[in-house]
N, C-alpha and C. Protein backbone atom coordinates (compact mmCIF):
# COMPACT_ATOMS: atom_id res chain seq x y z
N UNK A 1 6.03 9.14 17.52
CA UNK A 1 5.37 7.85 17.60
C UNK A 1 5.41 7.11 16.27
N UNK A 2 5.43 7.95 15.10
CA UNK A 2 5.17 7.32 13.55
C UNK A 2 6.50 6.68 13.77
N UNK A 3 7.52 7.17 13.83
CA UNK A 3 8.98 7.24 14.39
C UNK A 3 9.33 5.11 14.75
N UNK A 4 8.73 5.02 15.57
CA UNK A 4 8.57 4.30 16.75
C UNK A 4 7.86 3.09 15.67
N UNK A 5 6.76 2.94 15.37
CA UNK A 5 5.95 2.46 14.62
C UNK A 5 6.64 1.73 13.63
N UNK A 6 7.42 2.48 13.01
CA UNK A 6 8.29 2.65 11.68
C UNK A 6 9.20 1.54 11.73
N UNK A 7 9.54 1.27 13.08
CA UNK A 7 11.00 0.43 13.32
C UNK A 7 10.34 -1.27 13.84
N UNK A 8 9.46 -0.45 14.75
CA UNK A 8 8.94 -1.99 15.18
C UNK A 8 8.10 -2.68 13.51
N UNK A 9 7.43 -2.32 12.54
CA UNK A 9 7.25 -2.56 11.42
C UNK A 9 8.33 -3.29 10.82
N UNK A 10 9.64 -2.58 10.83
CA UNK A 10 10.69 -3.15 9.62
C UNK A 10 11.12 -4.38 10.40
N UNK A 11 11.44 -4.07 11.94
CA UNK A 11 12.10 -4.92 13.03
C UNK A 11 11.20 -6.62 12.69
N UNK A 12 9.86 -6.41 12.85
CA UNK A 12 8.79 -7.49 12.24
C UNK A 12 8.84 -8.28 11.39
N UNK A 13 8.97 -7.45 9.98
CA UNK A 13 9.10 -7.76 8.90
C UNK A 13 10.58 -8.80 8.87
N UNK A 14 11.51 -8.59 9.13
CA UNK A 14 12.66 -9.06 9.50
C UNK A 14 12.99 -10.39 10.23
N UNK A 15 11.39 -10.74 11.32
CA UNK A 15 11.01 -11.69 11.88
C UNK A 15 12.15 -11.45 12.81
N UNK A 16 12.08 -10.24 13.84
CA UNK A 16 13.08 -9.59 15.19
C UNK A 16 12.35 -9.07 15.82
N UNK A 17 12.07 -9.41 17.22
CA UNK A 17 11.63 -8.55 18.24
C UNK A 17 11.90 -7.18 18.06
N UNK A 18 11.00 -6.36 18.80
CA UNK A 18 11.16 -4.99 18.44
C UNK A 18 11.74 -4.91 20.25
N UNK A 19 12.77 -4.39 20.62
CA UNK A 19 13.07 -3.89 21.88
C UNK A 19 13.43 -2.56 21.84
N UNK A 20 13.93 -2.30 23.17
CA UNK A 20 14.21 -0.80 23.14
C UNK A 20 15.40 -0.79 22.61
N UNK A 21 16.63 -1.38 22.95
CA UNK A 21 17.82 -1.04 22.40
C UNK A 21 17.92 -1.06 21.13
N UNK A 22 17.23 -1.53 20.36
CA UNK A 22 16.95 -1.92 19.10
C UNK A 22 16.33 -0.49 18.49
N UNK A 23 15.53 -0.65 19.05
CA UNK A 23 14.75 1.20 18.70
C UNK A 23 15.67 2.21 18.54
N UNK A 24 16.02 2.21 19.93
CA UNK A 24 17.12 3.24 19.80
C UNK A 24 18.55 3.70 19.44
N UNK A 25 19.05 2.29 18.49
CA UNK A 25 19.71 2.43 18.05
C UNK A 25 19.63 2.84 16.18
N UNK A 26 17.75 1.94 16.01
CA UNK A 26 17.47 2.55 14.47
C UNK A 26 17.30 4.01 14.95
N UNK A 27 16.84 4.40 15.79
CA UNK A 27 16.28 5.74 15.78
C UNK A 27 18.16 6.90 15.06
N UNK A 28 18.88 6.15 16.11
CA UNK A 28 20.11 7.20 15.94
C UNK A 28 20.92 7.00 14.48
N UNK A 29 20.60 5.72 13.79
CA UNK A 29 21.09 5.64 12.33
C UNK A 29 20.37 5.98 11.63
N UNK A 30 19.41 5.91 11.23
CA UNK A 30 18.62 6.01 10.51
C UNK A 30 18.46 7.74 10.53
N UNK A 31 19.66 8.64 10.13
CA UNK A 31 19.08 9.48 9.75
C UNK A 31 20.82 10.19 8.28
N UNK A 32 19.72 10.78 7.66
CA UNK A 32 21.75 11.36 6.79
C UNK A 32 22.97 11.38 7.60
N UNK A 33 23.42 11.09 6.84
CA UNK A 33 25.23 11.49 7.58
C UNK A 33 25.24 10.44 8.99
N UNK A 34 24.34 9.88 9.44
CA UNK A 34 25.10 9.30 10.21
C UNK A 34 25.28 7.86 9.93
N UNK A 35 26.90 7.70 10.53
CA UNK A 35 27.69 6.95 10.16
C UNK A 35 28.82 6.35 11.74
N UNK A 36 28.28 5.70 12.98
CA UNK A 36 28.90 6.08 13.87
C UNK A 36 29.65 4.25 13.99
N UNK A 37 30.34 4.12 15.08
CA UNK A 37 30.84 3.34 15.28
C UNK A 37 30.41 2.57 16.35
N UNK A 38 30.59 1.48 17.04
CA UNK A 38 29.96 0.91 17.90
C UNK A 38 29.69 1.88 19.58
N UNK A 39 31.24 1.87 20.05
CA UNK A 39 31.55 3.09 20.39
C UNK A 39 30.89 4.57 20.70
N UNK A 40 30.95 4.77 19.52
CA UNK A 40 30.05 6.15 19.56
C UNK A 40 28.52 6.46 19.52
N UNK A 41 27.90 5.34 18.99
CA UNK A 41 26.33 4.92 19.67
C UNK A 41 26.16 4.64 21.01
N UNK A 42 27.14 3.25 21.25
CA UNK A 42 27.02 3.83 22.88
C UNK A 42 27.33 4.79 23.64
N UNK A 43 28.02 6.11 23.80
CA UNK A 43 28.40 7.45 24.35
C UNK A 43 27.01 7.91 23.11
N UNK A 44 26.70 8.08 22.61
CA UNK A 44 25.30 8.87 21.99
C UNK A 44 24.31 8.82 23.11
N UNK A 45 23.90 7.20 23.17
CA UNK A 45 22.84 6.47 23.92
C UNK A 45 23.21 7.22 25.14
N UNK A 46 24.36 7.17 25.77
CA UNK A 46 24.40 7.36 27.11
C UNK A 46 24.37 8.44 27.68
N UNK A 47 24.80 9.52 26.54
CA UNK A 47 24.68 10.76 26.70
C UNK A 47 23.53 11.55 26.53
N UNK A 48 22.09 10.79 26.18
CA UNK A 48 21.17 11.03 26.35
C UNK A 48 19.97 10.36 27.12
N UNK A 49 20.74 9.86 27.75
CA UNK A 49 20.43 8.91 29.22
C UNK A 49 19.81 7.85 29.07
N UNK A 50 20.11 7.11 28.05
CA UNK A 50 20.00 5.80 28.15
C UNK A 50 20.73 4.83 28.34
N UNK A 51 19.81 3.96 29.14
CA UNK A 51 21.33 3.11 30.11
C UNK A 51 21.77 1.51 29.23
N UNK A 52 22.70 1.98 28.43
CA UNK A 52 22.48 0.57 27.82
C UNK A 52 24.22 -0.09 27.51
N UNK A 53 24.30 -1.04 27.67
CA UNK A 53 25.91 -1.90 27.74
C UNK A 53 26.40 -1.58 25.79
N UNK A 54 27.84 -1.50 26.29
CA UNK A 54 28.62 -1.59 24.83
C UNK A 54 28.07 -3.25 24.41
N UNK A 55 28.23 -4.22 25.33
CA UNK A 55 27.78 -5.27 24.69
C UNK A 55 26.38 -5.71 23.96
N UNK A 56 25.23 -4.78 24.24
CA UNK A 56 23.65 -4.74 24.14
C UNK A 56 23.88 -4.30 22.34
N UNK A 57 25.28 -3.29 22.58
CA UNK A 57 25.14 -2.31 21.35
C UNK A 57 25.60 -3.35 20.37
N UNK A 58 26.41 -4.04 20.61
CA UNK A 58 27.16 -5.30 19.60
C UNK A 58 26.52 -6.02 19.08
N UNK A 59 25.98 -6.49 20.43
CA UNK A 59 25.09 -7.73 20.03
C UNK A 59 23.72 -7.46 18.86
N UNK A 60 23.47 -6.27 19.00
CA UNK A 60 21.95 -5.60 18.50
C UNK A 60 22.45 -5.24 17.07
N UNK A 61 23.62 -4.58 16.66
CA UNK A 61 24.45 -4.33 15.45
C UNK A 61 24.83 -5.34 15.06
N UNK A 62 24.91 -6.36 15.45
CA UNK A 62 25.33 -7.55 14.67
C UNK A 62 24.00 -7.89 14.37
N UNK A 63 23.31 -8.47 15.02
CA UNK A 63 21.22 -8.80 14.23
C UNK A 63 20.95 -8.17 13.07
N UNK A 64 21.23 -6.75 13.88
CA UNK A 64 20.32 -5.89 12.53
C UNK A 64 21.35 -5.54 11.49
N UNK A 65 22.17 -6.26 11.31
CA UNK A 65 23.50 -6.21 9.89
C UNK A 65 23.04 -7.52 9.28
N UNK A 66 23.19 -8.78 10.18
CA UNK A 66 22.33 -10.23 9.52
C UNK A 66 21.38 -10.02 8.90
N UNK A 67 20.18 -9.24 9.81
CA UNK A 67 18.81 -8.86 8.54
C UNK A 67 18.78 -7.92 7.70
N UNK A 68 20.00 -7.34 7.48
CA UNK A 68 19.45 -6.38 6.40
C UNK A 68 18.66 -5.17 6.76
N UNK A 69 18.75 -5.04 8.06
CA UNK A 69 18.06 -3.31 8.47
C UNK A 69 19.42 -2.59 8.64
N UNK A 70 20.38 -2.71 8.58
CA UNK A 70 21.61 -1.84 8.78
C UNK A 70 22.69 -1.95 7.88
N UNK A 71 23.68 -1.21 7.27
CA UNK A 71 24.73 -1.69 6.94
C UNK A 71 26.14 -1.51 7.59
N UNK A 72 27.22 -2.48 7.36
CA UNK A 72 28.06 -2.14 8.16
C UNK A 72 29.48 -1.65 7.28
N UNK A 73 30.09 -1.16 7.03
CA UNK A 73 31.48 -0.68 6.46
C UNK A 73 32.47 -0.69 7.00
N UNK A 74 33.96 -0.43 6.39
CA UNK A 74 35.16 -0.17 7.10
C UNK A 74 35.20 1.30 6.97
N UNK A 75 35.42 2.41 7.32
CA UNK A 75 36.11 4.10 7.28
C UNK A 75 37.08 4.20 7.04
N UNK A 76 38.15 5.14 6.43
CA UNK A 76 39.44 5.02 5.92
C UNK A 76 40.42 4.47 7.31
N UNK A 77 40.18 4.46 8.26
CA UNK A 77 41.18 4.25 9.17
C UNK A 77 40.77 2.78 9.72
N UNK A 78 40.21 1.90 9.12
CA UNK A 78 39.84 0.58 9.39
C UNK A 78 38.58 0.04 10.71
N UNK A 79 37.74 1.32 10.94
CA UNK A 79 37.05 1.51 12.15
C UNK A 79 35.62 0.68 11.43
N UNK A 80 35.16 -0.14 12.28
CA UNK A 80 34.09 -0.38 11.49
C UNK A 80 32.75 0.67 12.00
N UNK A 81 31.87 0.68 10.85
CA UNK A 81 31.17 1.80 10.93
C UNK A 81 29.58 1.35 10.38
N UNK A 82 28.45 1.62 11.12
CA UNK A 82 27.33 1.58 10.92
C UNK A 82 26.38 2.80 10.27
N UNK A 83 25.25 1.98 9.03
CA UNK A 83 24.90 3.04 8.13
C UNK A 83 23.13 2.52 7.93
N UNK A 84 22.12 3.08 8.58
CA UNK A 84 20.76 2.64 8.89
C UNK A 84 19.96 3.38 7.91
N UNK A 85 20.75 4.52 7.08
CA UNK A 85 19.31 5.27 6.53
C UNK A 85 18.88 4.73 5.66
N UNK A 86 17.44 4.15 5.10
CA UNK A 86 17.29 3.48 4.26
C UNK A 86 16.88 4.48 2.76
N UNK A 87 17.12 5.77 2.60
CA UNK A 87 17.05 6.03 1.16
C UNK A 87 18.07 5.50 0.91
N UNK A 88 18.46 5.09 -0.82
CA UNK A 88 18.98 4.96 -1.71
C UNK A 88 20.12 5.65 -1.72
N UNK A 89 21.47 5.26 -1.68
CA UNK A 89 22.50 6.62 -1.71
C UNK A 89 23.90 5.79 -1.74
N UNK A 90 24.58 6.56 -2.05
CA UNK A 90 26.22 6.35 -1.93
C UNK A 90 26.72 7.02 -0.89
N UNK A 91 28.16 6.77 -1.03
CA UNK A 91 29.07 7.70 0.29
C UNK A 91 30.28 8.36 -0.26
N UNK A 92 30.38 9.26 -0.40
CA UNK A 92 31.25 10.61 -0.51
C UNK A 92 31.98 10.75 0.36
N UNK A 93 33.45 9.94 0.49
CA UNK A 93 34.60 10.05 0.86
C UNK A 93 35.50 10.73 1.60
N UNK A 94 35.37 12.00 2.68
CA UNK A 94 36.67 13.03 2.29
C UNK A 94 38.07 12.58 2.49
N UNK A 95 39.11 12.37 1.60
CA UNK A 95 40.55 11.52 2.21
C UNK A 95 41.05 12.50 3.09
N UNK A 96 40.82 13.79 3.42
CA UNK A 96 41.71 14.46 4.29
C UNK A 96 41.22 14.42 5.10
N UNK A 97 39.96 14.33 5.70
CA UNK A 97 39.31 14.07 7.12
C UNK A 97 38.63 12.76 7.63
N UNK A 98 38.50 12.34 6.69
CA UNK A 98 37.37 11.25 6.43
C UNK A 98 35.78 10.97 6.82
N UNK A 99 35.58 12.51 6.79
CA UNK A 99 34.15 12.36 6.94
C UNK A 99 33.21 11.81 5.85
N UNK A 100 32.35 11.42 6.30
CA UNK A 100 31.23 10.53 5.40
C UNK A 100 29.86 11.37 5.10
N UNK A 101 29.72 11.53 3.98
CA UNK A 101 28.45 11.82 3.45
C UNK A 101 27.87 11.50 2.80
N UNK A 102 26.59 11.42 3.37
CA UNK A 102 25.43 10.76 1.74
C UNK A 102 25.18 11.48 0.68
N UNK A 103 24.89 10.87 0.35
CA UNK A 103 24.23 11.62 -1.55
C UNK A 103 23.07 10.55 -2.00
N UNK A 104 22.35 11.20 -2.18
CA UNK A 104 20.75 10.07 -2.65
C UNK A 104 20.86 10.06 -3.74
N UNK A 105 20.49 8.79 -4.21
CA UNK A 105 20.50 8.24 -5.46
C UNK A 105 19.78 9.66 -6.30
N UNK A 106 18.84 10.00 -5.57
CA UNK A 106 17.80 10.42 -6.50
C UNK A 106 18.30 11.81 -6.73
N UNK A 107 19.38 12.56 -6.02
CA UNK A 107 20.65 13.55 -6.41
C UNK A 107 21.51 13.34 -7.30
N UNK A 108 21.61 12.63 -8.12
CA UNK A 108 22.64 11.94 -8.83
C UNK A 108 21.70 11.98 -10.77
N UNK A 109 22.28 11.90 -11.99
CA UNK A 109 22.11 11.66 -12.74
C UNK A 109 21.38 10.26 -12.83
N UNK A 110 20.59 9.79 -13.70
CA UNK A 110 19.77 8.01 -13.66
C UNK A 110 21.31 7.51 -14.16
N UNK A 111 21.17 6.15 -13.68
CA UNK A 111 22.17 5.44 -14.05
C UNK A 111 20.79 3.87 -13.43
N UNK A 112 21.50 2.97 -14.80
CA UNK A 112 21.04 1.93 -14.68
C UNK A 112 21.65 0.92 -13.78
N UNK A 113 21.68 1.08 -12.52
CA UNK A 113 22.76 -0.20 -11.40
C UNK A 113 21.98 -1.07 -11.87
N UNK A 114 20.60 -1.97 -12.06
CA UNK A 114 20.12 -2.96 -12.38
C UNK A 114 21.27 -3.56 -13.46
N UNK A 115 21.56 -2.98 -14.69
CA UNK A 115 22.07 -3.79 -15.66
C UNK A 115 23.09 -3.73 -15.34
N UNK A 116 24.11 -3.00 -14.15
CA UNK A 116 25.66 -3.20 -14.07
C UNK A 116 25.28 -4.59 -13.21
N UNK A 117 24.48 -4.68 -12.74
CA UNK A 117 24.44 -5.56 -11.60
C UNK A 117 24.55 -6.96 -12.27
N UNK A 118 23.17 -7.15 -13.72
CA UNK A 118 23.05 -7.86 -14.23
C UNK A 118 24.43 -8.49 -14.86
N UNK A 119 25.00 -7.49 -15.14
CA UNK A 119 26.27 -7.64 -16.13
C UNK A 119 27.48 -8.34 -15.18
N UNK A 120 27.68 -7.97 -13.95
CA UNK A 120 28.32 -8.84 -12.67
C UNK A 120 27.78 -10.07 -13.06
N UNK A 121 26.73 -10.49 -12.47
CA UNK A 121 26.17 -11.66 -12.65
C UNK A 121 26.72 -12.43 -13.53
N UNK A 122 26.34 -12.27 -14.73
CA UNK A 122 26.79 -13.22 -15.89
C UNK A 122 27.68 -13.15 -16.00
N UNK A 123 28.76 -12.49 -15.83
CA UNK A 123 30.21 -12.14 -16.01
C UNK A 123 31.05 -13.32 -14.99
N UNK A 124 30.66 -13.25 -13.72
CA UNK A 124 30.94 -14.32 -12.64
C UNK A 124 30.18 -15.06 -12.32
N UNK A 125 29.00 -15.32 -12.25
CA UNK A 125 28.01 -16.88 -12.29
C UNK A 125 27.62 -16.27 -10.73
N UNK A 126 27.74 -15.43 -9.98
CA UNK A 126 27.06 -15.22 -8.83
C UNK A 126 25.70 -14.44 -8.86
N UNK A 127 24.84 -14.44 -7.85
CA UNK A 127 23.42 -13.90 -7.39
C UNK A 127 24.07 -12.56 -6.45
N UNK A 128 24.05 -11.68 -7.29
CA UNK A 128 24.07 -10.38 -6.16
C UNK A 128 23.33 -9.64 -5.40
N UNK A 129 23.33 -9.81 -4.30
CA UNK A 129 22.32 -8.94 -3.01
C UNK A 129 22.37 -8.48 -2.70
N UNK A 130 23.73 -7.68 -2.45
CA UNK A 130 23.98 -6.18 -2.16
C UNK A 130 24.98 -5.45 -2.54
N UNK A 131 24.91 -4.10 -2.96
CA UNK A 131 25.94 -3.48 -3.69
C UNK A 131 25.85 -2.55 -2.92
N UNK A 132 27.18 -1.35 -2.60
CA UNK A 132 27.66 -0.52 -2.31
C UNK A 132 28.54 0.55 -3.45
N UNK A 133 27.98 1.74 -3.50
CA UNK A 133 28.86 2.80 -3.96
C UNK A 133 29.46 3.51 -3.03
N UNK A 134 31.15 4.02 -3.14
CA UNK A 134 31.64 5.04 -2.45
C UNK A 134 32.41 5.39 -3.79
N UNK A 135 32.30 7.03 -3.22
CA UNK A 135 33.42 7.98 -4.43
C UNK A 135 34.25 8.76 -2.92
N UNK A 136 35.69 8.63 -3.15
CA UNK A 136 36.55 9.16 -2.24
C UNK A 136 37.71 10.44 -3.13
N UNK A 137 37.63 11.13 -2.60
CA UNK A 137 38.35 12.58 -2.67
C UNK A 137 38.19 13.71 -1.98
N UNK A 138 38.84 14.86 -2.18
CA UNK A 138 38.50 15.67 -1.32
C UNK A 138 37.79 17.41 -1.88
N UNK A 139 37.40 18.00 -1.25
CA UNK A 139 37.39 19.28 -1.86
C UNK A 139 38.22 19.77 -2.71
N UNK A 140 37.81 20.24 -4.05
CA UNK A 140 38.40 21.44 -4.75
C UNK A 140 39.10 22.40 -4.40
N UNK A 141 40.42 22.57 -4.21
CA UNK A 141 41.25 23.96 -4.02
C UNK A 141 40.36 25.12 -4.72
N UNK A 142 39.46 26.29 -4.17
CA UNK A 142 39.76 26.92 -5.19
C UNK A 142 41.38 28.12 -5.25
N UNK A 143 41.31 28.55 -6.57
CA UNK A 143 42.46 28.83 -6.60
C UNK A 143 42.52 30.31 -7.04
C-alpha cells in the first residue's frame, strides 16, 4: 500500500492523474536493474494478468518521460529503453551482452557533478536539467 501511495504522491506532484496503468507501470520500473522496453512491460503487465494495450503502455511512457518521473534511453542495439528508479545512479554497460546495471551514486567515490555541471554551463551558455552517466565495457578476463 506504502508502494501505491508512493506513486500516486509523485504522479500528483507532477500535476498527473494517478491511474492504474500508470501505477503499474511505476510499480515495474521503479526497481534496480530494471530497464525494459515498451514491449516488454507490456508482456510483464500481461503476464501477470493485467489487461492493458501496447498503446495504454506508450501513451503512459511518453507522460511520465515529459514529467520527469521516468527516464528514457537508447540500449546498444538502438531499442529504446525505460529507467524509473529514482536513487541516484549511473549505468554499467556490458558490450558483449548488453545488459544494464545500476550502480548508486552513493557506491561510487564523491565526485562533485554539481561543478562539472556548473562548468557545462558557462562553457556553452545553456541551463542544464538533466544529466546522464553510462560507463560501457565488459568483464575482466581473469587469466
Amino acid at each position: 500500500m506504502a508502494e501505491k501511495e508512493r506513486y500516486r504522491a509523485k504522479l500528483k506532484e507532477a500535476g498527473l492523474r494517478h491511474t492504474l496503468p500508470r501505477d503499474r507501470i511505476l510499480a515495474l520500473l521503479d526497481k534496480k536493474n530494471a530497464h525494459y522496453t515498451p514491449e516488454e512491460i507490456f508482456k510483464k503487465l500481461r503476464d501477470r494478468g493485467f489487461d492493458v494495450g501496447l498503446s495504454t503502455i506508450y501513451l503512459n511512457l511518453h507522460v511520465l518521460r515529459e514529467h520527469g518521473i521516468i527516464q528514457e534511453f537508447r540500449d546498444l542495439h538502438g531499442n529504446t529503453r525505460y529507467d524509473g528508479w529514482t536513487e541516484p545512479h549511473v549505468h554499467l554497460v556490458n558490450l558483449e551482452n548488453g545488459k544494464i546495471e545500476d550502480i548508486p551514486l552513493g557506491d561510487l567515490p564523491e565526485l562533485n557533478l554539481q561543478e562539472v555541471v556548473s562548468a557545462v554551463e558557462q562553457k556553452t551558455g545553456w541551463k542544464i536539467k538533466d544529466f546522464r552517466i553510462e560507463f560501457r565495457g565488459a568483464p575482466a578476463k581473469e587469466e
